[in-house]
PDB file of N, CA and C in Angstrom:
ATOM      1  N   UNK A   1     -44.570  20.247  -7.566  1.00  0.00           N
ATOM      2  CA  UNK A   1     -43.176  19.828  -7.600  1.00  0.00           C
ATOM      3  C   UNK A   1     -42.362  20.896  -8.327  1.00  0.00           C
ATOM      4  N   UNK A   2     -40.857  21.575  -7.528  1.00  0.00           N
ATOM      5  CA  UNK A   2     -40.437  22.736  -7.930  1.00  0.00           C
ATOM      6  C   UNK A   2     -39.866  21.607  -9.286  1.00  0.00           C
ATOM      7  N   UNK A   3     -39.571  22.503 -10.380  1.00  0.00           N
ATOM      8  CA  UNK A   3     -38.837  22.417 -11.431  1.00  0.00           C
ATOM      9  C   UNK A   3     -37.488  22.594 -11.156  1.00  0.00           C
ATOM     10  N   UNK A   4     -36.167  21.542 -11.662  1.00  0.00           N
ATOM     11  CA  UNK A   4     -34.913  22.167 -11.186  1.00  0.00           C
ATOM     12  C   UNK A   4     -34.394  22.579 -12.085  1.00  0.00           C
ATOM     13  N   UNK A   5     -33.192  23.372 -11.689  1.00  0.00           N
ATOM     14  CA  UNK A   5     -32.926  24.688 -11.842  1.00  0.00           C
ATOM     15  C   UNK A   5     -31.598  24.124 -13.156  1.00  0.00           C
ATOM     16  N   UNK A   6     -31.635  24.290 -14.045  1.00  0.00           N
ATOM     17  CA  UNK A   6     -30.723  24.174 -15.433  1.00  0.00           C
ATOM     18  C   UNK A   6     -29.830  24.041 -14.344  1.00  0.00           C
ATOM     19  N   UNK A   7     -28.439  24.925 -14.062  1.00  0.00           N
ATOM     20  CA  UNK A   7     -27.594  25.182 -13.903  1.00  0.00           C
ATOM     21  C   UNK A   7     -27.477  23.605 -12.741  1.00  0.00           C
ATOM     22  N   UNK A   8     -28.213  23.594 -12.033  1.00  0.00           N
ATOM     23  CA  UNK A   8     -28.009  22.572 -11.063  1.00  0.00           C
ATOM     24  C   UNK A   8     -28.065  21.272 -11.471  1.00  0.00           C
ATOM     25  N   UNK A   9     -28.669  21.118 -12.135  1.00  0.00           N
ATOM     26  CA  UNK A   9     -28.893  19.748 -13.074  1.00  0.00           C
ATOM     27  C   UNK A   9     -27.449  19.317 -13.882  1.00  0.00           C
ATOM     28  N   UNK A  10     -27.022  20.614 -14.535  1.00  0.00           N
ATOM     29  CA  UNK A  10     -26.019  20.473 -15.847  1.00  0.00           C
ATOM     30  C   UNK A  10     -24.330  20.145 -14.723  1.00  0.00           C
ATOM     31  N   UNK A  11     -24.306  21.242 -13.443  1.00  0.00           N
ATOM     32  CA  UNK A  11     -23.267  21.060 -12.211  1.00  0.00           C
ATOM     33  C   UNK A  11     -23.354  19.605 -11.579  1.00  0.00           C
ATOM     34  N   UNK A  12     -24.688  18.851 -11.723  1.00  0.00           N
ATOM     35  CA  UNK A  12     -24.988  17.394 -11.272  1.00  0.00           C
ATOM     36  C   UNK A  12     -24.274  16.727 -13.037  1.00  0.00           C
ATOM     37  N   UNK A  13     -24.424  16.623 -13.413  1.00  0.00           N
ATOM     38  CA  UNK A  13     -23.773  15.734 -14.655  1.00  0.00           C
ATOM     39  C   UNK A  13     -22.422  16.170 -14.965  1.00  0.00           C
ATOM     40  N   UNK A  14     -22.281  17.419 -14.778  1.00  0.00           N
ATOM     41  CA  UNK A  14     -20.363  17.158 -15.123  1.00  0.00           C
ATOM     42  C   UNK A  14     -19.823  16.722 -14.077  1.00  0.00           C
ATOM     43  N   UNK A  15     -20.149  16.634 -12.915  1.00  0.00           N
ATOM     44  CA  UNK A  15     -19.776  16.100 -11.963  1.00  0.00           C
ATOM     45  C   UNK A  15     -19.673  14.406 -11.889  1.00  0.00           C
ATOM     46  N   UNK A  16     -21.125  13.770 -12.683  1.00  0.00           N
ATOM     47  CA  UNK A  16     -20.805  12.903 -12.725  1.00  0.00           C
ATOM     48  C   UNK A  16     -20.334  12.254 -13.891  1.00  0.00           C
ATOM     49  N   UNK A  17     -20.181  13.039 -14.877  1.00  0.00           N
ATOM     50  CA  UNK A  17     -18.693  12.672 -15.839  1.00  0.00           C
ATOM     51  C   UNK A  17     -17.433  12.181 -15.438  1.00  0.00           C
ATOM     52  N   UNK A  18     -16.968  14.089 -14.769  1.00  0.00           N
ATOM     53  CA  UNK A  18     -15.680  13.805 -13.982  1.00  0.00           C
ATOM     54  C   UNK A  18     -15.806  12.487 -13.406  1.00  0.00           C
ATOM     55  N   UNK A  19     -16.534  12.107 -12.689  1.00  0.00           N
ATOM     56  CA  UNK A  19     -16.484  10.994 -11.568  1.00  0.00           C
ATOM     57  C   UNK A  19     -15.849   9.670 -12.400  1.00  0.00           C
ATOM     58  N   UNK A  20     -16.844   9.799 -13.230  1.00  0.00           N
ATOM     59  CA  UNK A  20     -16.560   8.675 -14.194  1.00  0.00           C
ATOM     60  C   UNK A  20     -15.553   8.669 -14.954  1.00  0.00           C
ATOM     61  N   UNK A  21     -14.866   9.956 -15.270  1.00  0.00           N
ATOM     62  CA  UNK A  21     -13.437   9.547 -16.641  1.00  0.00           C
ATOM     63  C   UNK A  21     -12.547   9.107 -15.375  1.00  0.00           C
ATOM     64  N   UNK A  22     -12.388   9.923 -14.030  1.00  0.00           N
ATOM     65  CA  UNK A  22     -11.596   9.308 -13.142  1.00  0.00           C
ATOM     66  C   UNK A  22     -11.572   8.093 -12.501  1.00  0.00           C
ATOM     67  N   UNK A  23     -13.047   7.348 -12.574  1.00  0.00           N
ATOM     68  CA  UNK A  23     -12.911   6.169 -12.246  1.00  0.00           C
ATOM     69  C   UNK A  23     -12.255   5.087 -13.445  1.00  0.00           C
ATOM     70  N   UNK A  24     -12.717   5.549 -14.609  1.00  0.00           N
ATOM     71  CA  UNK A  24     -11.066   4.748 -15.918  1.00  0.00           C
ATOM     72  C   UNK A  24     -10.815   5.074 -16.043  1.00  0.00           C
ATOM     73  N   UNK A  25      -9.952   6.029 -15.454  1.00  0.00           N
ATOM     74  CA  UNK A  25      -8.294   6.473 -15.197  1.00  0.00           C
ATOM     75  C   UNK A  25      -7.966   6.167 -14.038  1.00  0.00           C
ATOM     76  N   UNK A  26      -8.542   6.333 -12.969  1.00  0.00           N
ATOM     77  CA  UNK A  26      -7.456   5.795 -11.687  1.00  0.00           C
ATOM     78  C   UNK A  26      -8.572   4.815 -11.024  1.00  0.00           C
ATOM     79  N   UNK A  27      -9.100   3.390 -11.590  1.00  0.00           N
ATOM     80  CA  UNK A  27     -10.024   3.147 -10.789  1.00  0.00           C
ATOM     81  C   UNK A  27      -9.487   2.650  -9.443  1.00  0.00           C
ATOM     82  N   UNK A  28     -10.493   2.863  -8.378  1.00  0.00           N
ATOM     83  CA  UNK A  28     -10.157   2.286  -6.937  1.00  0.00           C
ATOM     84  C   UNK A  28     -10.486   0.955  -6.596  1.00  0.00           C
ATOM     85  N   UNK A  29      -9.890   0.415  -5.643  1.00  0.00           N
ATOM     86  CA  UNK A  29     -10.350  -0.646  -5.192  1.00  0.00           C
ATOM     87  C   UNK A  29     -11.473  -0.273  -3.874  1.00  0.00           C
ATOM     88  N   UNK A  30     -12.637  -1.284  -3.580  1.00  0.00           N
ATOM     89  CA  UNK A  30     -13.120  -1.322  -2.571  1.00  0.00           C
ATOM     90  C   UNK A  30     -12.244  -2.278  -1.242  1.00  0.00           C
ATOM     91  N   UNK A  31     -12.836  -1.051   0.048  1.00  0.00           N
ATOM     92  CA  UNK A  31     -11.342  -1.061   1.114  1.00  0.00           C
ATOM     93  C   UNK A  31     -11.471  -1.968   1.848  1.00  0.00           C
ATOM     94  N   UNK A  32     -13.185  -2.739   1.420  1.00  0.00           N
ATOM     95  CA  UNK A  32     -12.884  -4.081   2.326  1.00  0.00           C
ATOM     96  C   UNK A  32     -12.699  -5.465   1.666  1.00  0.00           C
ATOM     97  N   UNK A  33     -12.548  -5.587   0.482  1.00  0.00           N
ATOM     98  CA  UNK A  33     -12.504  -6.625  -0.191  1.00  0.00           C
ATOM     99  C   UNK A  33     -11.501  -6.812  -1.722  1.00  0.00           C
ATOM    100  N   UNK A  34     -11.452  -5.461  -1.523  1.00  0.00           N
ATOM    101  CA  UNK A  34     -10.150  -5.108  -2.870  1.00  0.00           C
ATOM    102  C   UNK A  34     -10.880  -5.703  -3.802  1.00  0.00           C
ATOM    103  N   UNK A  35     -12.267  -5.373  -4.131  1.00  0.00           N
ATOM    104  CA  UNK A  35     -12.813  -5.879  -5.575  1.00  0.00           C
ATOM    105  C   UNK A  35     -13.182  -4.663  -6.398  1.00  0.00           C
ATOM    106  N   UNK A  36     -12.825  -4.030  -7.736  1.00  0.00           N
ATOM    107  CA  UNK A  36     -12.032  -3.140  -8.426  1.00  0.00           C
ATOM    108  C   UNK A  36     -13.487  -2.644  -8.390  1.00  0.00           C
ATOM    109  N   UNK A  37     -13.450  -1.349  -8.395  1.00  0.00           N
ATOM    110  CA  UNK A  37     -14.814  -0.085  -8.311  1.00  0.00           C
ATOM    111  C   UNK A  37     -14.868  -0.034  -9.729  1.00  0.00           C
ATOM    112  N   UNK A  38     -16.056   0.062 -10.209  1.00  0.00           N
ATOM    113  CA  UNK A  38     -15.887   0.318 -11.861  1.00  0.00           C
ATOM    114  C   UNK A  38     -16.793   1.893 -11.770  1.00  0.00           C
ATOM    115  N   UNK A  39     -17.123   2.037 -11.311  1.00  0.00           N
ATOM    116  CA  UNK A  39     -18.489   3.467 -10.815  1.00  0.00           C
ATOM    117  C   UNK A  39     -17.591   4.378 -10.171  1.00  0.00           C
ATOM    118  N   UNK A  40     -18.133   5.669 -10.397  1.00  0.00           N
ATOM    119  CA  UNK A  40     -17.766   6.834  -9.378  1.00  0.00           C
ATOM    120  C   UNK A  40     -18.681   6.849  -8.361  1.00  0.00           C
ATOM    121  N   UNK A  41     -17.662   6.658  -7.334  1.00  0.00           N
ATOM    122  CA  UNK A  41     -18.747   7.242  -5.834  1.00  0.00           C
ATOM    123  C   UNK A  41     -17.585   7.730  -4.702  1.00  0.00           C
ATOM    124  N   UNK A  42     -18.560   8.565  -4.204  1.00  0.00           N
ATOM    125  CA  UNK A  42     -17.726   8.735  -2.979  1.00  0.00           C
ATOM    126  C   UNK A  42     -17.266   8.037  -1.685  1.00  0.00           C
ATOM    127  N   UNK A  43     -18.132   6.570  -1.474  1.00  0.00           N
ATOM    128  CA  UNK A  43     -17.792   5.690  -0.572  1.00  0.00           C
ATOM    129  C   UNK A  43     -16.797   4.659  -1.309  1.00  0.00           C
ATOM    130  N   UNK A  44     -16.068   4.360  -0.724  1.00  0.00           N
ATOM    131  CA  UNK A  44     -14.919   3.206  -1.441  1.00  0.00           C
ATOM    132  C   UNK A  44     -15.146   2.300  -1.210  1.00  0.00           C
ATOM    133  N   UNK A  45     -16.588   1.727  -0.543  1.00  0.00           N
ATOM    134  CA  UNK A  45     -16.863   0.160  -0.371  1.00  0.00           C
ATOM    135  C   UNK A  45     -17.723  -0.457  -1.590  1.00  0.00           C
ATOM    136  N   UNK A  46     -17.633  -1.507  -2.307  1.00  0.00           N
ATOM    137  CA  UNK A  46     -18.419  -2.185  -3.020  1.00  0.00           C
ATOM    138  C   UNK A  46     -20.208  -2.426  -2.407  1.00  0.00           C
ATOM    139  N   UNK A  47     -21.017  -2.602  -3.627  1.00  0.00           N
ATOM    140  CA  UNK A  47     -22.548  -2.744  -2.921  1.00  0.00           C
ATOM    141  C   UNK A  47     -22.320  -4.106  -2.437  1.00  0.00           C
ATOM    142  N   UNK A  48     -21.619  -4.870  -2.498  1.00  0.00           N
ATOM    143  CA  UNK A  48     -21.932  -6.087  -1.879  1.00  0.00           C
ATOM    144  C   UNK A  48     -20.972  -6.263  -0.082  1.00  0.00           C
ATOM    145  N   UNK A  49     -20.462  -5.754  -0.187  1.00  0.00           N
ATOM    146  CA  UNK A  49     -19.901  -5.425   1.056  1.00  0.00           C
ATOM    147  C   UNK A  49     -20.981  -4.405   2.194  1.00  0.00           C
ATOM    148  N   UNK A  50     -20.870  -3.212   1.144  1.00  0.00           N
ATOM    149  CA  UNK A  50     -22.612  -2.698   1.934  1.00  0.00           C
ATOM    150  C   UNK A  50     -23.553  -3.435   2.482  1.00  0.00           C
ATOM    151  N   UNK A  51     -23.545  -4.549   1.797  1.00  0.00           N
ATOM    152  CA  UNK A  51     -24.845  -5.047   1.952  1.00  0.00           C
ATOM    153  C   UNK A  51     -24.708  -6.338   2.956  1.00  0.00           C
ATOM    154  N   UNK A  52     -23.507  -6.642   3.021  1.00  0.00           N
ATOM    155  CA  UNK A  52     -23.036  -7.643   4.295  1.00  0.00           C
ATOM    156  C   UNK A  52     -23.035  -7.293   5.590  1.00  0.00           C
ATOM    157  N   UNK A  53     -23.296  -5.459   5.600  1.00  0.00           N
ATOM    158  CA  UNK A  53     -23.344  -5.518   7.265  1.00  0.00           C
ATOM    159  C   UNK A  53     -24.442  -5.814   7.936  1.00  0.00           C
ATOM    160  N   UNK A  54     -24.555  -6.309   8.969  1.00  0.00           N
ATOM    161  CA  UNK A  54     -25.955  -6.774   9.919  1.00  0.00           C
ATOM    162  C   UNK A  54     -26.622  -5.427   9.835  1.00  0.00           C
ATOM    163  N   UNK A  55     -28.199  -5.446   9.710  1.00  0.00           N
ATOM    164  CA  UNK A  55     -29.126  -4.254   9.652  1.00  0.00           C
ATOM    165  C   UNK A  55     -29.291  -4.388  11.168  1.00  0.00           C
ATOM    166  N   UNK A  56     -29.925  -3.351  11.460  1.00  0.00           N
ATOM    167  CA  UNK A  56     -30.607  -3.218  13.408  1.00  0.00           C
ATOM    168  C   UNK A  56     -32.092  -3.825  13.177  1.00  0.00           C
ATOM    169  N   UNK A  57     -31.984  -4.882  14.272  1.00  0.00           N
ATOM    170  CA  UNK A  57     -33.151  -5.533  13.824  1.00  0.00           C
ATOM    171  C   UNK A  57     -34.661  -4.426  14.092  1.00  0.00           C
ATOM    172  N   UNK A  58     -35.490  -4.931  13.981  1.00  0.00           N
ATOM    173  CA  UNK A  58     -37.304  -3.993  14.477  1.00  0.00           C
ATOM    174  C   UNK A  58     -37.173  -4.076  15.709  1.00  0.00           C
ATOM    175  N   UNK A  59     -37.592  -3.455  16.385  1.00  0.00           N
ATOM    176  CA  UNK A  59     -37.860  -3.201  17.665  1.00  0.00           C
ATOM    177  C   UNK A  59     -36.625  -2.253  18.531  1.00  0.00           C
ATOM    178  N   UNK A  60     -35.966  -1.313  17.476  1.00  0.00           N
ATOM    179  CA  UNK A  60     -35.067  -0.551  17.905  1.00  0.00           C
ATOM    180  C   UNK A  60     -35.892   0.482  18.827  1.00  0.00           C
ATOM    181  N   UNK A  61     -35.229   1.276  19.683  1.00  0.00           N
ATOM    182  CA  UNK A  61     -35.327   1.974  20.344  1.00  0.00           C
ATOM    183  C   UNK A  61     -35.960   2.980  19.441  1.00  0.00           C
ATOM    184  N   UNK A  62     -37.247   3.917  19.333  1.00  0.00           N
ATOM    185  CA  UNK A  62     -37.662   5.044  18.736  1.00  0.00           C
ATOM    186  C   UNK A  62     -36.675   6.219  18.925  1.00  0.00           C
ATOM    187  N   UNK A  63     -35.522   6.417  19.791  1.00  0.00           N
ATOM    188  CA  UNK A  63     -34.657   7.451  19.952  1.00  0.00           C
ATOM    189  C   UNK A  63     -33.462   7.454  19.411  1.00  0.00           C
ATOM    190  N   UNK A  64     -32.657   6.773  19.893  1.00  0.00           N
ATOM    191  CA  UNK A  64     -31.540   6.444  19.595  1.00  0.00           C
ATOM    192  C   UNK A  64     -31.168   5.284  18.764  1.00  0.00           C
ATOM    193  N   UNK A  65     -31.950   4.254  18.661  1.00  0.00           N
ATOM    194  CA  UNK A  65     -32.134   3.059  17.419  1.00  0.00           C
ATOM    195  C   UNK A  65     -31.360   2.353  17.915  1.00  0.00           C
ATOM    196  N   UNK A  66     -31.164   2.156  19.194  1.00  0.00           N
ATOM    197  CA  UNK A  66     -30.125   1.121  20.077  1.00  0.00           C
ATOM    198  C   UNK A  66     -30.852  -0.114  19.839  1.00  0.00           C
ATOM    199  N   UNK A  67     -30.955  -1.173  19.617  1.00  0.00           N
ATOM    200  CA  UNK A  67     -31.594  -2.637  19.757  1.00  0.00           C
ATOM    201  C   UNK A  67     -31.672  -3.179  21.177  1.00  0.00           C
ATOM    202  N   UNK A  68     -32.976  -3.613  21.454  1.00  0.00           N
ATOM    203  CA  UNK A  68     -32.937  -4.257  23.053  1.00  0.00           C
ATOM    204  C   UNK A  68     -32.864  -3.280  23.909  1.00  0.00           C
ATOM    205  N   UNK A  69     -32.649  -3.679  25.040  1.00  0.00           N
ATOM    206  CA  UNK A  69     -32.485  -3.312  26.428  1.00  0.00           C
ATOM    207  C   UNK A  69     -33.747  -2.377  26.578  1.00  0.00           C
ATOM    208  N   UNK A  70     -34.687  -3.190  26.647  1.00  0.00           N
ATOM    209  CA  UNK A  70     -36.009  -1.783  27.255  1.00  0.00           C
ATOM    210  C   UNK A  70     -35.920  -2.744  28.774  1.00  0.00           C
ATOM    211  N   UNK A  71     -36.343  -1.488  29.549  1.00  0.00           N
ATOM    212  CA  UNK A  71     -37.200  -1.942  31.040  1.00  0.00           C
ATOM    213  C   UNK A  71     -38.350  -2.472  31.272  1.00  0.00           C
ATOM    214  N   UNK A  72     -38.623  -3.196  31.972  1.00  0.00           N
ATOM    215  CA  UNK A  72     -40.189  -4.030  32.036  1.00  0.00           C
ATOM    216  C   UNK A  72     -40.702  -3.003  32.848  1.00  0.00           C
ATOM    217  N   UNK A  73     -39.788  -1.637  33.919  1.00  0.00           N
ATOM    218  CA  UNK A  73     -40.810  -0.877  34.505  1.00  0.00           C
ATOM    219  C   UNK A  73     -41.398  -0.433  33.702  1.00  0.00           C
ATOM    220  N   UNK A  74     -41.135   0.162  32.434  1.00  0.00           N
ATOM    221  CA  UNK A  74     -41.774   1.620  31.815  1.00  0.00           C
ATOM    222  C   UNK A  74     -42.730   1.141  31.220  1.00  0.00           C
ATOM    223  N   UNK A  75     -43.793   1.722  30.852  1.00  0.00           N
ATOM    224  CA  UNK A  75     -44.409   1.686  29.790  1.00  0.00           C
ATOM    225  C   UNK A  75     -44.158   0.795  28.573  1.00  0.00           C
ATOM    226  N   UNK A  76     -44.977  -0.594  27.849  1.00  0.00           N
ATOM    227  CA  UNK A  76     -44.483  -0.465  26.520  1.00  0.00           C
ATOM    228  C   UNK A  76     -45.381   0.185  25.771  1.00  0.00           C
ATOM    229  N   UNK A  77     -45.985   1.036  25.415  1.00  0.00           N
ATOM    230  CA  UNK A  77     -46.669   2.148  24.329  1.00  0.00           C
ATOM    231  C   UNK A  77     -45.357   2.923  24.086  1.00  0.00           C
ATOM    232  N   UNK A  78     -44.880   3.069  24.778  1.00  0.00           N
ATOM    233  CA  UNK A  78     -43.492   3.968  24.508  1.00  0.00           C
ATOM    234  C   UNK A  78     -41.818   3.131  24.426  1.00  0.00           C
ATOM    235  N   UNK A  79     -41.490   3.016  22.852  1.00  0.00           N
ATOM    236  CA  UNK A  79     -40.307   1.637  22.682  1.00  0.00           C
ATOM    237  C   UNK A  79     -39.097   3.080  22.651  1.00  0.00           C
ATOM    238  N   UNK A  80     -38.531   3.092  23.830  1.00  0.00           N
ATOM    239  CA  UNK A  80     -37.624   3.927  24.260  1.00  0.00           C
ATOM    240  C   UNK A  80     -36.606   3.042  25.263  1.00  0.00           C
ATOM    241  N   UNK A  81     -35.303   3.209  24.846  1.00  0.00           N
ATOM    242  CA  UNK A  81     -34.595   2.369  25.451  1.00  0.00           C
ATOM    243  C   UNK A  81     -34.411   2.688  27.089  1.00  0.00           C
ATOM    244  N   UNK A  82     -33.661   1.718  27.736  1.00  0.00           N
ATOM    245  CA  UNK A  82     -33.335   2.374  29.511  1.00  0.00           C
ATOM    246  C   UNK A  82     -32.677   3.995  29.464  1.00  0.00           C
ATOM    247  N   UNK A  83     -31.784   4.008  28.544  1.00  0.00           N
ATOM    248  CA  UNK A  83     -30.900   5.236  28.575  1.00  0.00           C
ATOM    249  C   UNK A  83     -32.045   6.405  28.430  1.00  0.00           C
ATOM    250  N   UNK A  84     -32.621   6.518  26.888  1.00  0.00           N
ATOM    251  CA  UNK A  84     -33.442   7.280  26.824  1.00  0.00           C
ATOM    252  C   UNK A  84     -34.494   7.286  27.855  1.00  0.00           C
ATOM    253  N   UNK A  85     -35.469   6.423  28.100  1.00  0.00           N
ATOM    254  CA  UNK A  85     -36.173   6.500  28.748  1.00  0.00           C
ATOM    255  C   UNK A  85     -35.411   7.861  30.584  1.00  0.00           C
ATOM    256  N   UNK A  86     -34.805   7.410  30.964  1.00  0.00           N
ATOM    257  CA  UNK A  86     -33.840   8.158  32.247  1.00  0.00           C
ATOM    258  C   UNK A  86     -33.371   9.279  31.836  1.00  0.00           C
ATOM    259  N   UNK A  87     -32.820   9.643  30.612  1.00  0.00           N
ATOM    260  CA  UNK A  87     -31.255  10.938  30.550  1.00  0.00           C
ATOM    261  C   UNK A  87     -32.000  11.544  29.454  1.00  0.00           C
ATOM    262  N   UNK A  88     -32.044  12.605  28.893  1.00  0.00           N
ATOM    263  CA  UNK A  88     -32.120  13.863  27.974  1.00  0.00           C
ATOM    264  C   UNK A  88     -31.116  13.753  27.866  1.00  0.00           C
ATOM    265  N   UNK A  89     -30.895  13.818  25.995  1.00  0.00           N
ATOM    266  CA  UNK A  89     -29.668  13.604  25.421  1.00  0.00           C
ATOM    267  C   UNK A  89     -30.088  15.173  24.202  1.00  0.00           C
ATOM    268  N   UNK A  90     -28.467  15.373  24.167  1.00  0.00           N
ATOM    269  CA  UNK A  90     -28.514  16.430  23.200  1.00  0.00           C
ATOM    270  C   UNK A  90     -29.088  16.366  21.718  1.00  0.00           C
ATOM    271  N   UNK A  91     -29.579  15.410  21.144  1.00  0.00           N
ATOM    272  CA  UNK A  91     -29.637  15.275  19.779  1.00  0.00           C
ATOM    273  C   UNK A  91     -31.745  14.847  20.352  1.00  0.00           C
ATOM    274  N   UNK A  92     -32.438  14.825  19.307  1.00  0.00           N
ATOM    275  CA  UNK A  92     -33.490  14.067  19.180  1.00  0.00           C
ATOM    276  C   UNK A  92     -33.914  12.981  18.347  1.00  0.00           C
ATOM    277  N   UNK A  93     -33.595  12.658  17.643  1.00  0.00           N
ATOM    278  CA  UNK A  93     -33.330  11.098  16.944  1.00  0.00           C
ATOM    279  C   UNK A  93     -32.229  11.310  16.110  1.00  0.00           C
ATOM    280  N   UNK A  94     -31.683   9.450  16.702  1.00  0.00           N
ATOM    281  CA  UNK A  94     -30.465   9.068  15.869  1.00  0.00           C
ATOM    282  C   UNK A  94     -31.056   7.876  14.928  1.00  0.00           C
ATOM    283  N   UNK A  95     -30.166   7.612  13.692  1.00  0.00           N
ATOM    284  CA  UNK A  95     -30.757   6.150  12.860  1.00  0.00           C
ATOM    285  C   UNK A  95     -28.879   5.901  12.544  1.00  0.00           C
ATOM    286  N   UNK A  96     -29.315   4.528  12.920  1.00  0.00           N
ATOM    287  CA  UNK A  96     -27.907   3.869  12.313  1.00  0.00           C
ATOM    288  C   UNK A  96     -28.189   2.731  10.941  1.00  0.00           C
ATOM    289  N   UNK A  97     -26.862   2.609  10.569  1.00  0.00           N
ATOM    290  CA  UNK A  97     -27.058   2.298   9.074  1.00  0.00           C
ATOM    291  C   UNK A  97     -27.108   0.704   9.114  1.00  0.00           C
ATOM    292  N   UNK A  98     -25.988   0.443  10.423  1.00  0.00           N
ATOM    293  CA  UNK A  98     -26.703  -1.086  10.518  1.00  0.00           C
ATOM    294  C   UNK A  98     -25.663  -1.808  12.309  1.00  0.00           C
ATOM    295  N   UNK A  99     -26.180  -2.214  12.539  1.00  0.00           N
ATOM    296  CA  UNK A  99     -25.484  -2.727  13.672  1.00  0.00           C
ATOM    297  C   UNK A  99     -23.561  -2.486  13.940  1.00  0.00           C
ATOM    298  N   UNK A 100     -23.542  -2.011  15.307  1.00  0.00           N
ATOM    299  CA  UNK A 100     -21.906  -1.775  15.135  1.00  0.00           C
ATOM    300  C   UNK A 100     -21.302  -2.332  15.736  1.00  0.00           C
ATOM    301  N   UNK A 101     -21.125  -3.390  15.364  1.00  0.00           N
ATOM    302  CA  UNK A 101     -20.053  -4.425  15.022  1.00  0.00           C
ATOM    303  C   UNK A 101     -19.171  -5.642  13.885  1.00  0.00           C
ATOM    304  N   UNK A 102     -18.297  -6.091  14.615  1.00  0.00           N
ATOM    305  CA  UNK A 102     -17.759  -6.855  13.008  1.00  0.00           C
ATOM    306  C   UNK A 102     -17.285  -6.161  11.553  1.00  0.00           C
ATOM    307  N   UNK A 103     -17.586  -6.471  10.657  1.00  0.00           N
ATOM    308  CA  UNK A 103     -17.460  -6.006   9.004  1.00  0.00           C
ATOM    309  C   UNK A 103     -17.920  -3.964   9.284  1.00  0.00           C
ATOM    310  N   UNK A 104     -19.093  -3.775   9.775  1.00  0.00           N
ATOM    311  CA  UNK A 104     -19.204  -2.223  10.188  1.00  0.00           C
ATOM    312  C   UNK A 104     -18.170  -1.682  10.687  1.00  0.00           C
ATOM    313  N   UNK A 105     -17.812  -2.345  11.624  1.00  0.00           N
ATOM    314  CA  UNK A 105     -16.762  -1.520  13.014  1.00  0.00           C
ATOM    315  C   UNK A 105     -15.389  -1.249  11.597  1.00  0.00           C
ATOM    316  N   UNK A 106     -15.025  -2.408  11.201  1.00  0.00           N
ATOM    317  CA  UNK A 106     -14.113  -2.067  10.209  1.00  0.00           C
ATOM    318  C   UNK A 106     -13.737  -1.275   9.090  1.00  0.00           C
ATOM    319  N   UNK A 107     -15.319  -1.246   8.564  1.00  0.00           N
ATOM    320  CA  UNK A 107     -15.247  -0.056   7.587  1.00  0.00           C
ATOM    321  C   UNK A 107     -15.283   1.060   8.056  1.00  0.00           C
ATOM    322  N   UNK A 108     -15.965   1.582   9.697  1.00  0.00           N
ATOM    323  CA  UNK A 108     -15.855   3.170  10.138  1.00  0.00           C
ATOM    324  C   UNK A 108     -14.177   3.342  10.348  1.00  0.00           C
ATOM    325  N   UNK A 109     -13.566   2.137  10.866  1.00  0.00           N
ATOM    326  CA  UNK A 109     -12.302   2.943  11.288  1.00  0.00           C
ATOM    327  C   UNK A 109     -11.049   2.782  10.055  1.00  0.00           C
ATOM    328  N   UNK A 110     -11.201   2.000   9.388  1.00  0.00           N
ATOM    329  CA  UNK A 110     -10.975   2.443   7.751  1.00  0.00           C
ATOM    330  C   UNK A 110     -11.521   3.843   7.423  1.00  0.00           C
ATOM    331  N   UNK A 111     -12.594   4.206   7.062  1.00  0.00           N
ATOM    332  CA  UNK A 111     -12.744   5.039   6.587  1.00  0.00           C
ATOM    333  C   UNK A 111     -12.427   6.772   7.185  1.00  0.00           C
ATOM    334  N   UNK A 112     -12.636   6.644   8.640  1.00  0.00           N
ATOM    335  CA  UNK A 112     -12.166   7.151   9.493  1.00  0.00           C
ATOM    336  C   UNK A 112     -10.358   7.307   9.303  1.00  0.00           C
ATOM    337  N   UNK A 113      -9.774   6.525   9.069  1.00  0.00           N
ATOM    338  CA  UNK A 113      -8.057   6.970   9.569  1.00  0.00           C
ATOM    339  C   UNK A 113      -7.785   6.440   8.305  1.00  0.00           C
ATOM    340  N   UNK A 114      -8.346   6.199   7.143  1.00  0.00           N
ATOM    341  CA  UNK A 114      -7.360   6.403   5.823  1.00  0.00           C
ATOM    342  C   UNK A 114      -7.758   7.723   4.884  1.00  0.00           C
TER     343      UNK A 114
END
């Protein structure tokens, strides 16, 4: 295990100083529930709001992490959705953070256009 590097360690703690004198001085509200941030972070949602969005259930797609829709033609040894299974897509695995819809959909386009 590398040893880290002084300088990087000491640039990680004033950083999270700063974070912190600015969070009591200008604390924020979280953007989906307006319940007052007491922590520095860079996401503006509260952990309990995090934690309200629907997860993707098991049995996601191994590619793209889409939920459902496999074909009864293909193979199941291989849990690859219809899309993947048919099209070559530019990327090789995607993971999503939790299902997109509802309370999610709201916080991307919040966070997105404010």
């Amino acid at each position: 295990m590398p040893i880290p590097n002084p300088r990087r360690r000491l640039a990680s703690w004033i950083a999270k100083l700063t974070g912190s004198v600015a969070s009591v001085l200008f604390p924020g509200c979280c953007r989906m529930c307006d319940q007052l941030l007491v922590d520095a972070r860079r996401l503006p949602i509260c952990d309990e709001c995090l934690g309200s969005f629907p997860a993707v259930p098991p049995g996601a797609c191994e590619v793209c992490d889409q939920p459902g829709a496999f074909d009864p033609e293909f193979p199941k040894e291989a849990a690859y959705c219809r899309d993947c299974q048919r099209h070559r897509f530019a990327f090789e695995l995607a993971r999503s953070y939790g299902l997109y819809e509802d309370e999610l959909v709201r916080a991307v386009l919040l966070l997105k256009h404010e």
